[in-house]
Protein backbone atom coordinates (compact mmCIF):
# COMPACT_ATOMS: atom_id res chain seq x y z
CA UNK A 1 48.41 -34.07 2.00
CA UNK A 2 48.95 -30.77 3.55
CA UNK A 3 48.34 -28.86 0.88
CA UNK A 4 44.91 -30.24 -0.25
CA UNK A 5 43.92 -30.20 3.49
CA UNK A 6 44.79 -26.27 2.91
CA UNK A 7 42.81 -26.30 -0.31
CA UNK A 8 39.35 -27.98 1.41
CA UNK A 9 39.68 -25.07 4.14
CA UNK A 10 39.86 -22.57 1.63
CA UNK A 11 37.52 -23.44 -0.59
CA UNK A 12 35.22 -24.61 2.65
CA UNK A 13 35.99 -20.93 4.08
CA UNK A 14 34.82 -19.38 0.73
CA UNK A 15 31.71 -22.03 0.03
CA UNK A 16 30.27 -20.76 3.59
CA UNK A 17 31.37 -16.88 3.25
CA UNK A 18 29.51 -16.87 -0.06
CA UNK A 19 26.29 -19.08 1.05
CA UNK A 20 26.21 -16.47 4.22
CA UNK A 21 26.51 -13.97 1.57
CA UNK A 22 23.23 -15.16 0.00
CA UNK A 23 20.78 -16.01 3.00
CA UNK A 24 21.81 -12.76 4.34
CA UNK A 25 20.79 -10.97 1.10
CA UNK A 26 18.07 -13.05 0.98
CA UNK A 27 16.96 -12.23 4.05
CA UNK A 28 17.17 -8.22 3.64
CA UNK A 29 15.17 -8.75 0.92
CA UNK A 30 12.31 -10.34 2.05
CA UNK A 31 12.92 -7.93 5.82
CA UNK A 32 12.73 -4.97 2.90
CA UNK A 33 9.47 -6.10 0.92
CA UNK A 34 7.66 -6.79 4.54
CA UNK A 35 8.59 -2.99 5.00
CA UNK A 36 7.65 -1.83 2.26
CA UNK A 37 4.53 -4.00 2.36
CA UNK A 38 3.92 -2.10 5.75
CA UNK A 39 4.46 1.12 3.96
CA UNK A 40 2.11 0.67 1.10
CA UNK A 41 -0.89 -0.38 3.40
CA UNK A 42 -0.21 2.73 5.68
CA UNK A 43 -0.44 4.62 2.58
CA UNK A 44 -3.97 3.16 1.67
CA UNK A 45 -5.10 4.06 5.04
CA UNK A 46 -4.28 7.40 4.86
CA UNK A 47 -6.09 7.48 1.26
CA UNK A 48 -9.13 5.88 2.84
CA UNK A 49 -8.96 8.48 5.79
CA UNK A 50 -8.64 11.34 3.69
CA UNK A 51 -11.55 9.84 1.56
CA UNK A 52 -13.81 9.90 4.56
CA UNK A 53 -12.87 13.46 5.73
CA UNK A 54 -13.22 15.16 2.28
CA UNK A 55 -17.02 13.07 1.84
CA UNK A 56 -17.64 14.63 5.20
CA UNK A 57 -16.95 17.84 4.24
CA UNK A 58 -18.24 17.72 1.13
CA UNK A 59 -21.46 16.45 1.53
CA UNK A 60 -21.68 19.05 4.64
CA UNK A 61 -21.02 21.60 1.89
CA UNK A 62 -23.33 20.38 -0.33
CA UNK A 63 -26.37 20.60 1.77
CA UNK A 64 -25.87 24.03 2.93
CA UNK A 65 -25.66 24.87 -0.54
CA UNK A 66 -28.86 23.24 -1.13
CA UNK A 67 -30.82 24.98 1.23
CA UNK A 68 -29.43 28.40 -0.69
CA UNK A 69 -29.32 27.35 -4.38
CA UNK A 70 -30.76 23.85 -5.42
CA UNK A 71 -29.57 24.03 -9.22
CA UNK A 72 -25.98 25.74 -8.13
CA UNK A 73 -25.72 22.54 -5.75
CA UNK A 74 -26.80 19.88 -8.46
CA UNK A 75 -24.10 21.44 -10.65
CA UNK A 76 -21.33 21.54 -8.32
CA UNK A 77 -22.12 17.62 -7.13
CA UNK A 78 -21.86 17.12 -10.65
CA UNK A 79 -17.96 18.66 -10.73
CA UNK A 80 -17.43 16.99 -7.54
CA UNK A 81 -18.08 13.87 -8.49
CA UNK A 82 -15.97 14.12 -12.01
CA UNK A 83 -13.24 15.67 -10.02
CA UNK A 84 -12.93 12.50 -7.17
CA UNK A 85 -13.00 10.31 -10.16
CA UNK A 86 -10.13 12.05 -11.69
CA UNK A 87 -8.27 12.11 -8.06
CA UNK A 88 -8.82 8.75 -7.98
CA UNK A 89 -7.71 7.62 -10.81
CA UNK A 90 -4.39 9.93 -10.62
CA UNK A 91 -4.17 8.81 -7.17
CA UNK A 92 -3.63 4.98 -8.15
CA UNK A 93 -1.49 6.15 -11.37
CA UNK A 94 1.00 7.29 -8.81
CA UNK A 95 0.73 5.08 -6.16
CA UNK A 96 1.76 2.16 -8.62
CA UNK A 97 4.34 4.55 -10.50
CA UNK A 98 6.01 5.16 -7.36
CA UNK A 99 5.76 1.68 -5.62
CA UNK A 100 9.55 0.20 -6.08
CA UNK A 101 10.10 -2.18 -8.92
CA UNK A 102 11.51 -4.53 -7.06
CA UNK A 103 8.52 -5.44 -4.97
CA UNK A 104 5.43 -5.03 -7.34
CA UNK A 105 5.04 -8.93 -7.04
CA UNK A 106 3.58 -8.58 -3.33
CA UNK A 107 1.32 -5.92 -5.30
CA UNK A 108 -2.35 -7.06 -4.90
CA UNK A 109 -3.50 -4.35 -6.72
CA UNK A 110 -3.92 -1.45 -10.05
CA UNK A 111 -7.03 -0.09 -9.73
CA UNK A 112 -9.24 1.72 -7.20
CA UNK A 113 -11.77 -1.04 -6.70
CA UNK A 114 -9.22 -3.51 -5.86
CA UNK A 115 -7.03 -0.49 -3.40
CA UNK A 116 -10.53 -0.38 -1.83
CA UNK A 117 -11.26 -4.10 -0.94
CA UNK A 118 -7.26 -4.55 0.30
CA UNK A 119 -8.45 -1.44 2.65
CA UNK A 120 -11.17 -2.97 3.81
CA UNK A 121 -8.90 -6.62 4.22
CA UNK A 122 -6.50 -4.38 6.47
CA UNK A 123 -9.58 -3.31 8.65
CA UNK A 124 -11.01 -6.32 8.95
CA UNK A 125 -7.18 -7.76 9.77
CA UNK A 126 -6.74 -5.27 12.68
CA UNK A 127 -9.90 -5.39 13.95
CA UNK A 128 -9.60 -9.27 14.48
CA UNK A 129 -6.05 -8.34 15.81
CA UNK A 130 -7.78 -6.16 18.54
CA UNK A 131 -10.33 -8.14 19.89
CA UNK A 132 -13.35 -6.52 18.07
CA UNK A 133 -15.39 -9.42 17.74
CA UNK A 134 -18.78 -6.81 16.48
CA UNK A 135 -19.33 -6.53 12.68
């Protein structure tokens, strides 16, 4: 009797060492894709922000230039345009690439348009976490 009491206890002892095992790793995993979650939608904010810097700054550039040279500034919105369109499509090429394995199934998104409305989900998300109630 004493020895299958000391077999139970063992095999009880192992039963709850290994299930502890798994809800632990269980629950670094999902602690892990919540950070990286985090991590990919800081990442589209700083896309979006340098977006709306480089616009600025272009379109500041481009009107200067049109007061001086109105063909030379057609032809250069031209190359700025094909060259954002490249960017962006580079951009999203390596932002998938890079995004771990892993935890592509939380990935919303491939392709610029859908990047852009997940932005815009995130704004709208912390601007209803703020108080903001103006749209």
């Amino acid at each position: 009797m004493d020895e299958k009491l000391l077999v139970v206890a063992i095999l009880g002892f192992f039963s709850g060492y290994i299930l502890k095992f798994l809800l632990g790793s269980y629950q670094t995993f999902m602690e892990l894709s919540f950070f990286v979650e985090m991590c990919a939608d800081e990442c589209l904010k700083l896309m979006g922000a340098t977006i709306y810097q480089t616009s600025y700054i272009e379109q500041l550039y481009f009107h200067l230039l049109q007061e001086v040279d109105v063909e030379g500034s057609k032809i250069l919105k031209i190359e700025m345009d094909e060259n954002f369109e490249e960017w962006k499509i580079h951009t999203m090429n390596s932002f998938v690439a890079a995004y771990p394995p892993k935890y592509r199934w939380h990935l919303e998104y491939a392709d610029w348009e859908g990047a852009m409305n997940k932005l815009t989900d995130i704004y709208k998300r912390e601007k209803s976490l703020n108080g903001d109630s103006t749209e």
